[in-house]
C-alpha atoms as a PDB file:
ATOM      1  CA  UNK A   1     -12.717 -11.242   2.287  1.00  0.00           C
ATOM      2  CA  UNK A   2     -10.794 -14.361   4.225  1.00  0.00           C
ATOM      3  CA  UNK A   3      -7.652 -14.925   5.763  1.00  0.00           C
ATOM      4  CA  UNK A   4      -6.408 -17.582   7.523  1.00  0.00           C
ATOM      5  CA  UNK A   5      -5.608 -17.911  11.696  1.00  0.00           C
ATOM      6  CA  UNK A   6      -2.346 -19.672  11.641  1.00  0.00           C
ATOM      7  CA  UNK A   7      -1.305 -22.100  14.534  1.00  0.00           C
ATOM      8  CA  UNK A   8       1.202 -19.363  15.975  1.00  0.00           C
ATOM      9  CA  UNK A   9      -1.713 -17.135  16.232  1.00  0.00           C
ATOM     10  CA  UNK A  10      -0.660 -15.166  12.987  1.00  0.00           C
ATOM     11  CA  UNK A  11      -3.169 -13.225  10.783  1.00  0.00           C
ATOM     12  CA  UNK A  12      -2.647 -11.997   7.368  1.00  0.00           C
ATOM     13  CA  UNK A  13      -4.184  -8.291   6.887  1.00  0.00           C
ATOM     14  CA  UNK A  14      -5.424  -8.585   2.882  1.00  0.00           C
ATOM     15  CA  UNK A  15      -2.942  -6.036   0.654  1.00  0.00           C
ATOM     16  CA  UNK A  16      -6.377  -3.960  -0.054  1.00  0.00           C
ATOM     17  CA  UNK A  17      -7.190  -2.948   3.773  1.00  0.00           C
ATOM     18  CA  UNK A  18      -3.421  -2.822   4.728  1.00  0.00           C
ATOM     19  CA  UNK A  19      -3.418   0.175   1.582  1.00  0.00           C
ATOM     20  CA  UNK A  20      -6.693   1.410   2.451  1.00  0.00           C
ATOM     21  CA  UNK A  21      -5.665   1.850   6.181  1.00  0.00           C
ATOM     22  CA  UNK A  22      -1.893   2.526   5.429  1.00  0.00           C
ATOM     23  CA  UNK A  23      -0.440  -0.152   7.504  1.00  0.00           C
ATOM     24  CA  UNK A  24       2.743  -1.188   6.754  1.00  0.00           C
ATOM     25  CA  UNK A  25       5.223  -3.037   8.320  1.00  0.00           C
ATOM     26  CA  UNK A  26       6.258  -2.445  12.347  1.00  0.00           C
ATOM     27  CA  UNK A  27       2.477  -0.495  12.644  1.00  0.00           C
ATOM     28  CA  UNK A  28       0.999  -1.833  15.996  1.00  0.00           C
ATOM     29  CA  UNK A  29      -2.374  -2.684  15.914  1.00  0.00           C
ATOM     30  CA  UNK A  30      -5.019  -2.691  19.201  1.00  0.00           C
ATOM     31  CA  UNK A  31      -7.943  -5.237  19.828  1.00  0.00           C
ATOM     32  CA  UNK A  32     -10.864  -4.109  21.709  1.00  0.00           C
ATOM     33  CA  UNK A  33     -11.739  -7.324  23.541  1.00  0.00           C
ATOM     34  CA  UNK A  34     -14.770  -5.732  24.698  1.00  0.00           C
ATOM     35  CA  UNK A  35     -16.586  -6.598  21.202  1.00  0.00           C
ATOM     36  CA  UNK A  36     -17.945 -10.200  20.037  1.00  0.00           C
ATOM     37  CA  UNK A  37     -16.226  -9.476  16.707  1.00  0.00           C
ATOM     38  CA  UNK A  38     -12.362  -9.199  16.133  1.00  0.00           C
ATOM     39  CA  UNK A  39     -12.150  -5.085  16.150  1.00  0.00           C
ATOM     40  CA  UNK A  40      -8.433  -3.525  15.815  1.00  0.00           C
ATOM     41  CA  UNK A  41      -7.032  -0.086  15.544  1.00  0.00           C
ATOM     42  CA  UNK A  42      -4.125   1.539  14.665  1.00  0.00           C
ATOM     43  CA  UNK A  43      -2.192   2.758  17.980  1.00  0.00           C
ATOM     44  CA  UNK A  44      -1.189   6.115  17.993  1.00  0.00           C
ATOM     45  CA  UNK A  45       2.362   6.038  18.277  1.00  0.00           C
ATOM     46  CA  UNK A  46       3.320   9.255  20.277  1.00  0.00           C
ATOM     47  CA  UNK A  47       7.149   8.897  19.734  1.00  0.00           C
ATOM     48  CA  UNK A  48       6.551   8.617  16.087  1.00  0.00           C
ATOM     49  CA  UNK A  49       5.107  11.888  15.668  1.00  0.00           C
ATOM     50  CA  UNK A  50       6.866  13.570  18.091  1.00  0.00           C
ATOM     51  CA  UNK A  51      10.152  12.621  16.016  1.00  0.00           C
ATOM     52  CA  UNK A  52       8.734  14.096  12.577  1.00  0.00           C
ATOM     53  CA  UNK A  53       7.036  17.220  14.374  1.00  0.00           C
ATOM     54  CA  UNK A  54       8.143  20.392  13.185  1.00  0.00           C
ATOM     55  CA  UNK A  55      10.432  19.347  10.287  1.00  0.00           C
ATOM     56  CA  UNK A  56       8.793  21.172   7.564  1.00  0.00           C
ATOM     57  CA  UNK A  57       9.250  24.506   9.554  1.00  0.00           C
ATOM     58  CA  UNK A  58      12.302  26.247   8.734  1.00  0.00           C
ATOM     59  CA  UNK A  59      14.142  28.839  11.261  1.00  0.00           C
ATOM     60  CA  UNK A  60      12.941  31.814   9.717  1.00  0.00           C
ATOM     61  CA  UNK A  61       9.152  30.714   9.559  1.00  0.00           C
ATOM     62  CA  UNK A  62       6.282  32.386  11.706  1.00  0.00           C
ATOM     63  CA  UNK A  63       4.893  31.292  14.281  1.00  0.00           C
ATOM     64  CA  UNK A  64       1.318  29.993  14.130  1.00  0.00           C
ATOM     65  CA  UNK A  65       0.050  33.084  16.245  1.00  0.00           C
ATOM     66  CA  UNK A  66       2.329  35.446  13.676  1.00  0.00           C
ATOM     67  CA  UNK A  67       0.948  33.684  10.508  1.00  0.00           C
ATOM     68  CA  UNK A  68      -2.489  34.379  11.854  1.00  0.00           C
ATOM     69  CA  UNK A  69      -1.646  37.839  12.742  1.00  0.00           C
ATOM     70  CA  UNK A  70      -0.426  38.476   9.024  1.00  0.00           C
ATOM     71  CA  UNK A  71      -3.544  36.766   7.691  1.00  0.00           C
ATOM     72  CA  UNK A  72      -5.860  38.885   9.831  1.00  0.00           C
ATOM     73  CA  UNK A  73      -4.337  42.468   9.425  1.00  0.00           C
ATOM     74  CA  UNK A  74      -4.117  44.560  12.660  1.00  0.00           C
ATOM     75  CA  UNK A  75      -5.669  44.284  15.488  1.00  0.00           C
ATOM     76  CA  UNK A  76      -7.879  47.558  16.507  1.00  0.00           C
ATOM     77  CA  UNK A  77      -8.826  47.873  20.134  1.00  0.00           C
ATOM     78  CA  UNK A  78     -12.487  48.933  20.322  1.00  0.00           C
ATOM     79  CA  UNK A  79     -12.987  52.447  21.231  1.00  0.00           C
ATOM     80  CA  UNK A  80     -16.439  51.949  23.413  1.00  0.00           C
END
């Protein structure tokens, strides 16, 4: 697979790795200059997930530590 450097520096990511990686537009990517070969990762945009955390949990909903509780019955204390 090819794409073309143009003279601003600009580098189209082929449709088939942007879907396979789901980038889409305003994603920041990283290069590890480190590396003889162009290398880049997604950055792990900490605001991002901070802003969607905890929307699918609704007032009423356990906490993690409850849900467990409930899954795993009571608790006995061993009598040794």
């Amino acid at each position: 697979m090819k794409s073309t450097l143009t003279s601003k520096g600009l580098l189209t990511i082929p449709k088939s790795i942007r879907d396979r990686m789901g980038l889409k537009a305003g994603d920041v990517l990283e290069f590890d200059e480190q590396v003889t070969y162009l290398k880049a990762q997604r950055v792990f945009d900490e605001k991002r997930m901070r802003s969607v955390a905890g929307r699918g949990r609704k007032d009423n909903a356990l906490s993690s530590k409850e849900h467990l509780d409930d899954m795993r019955g009571p608790v006995r204390s061993n009598p040794c």
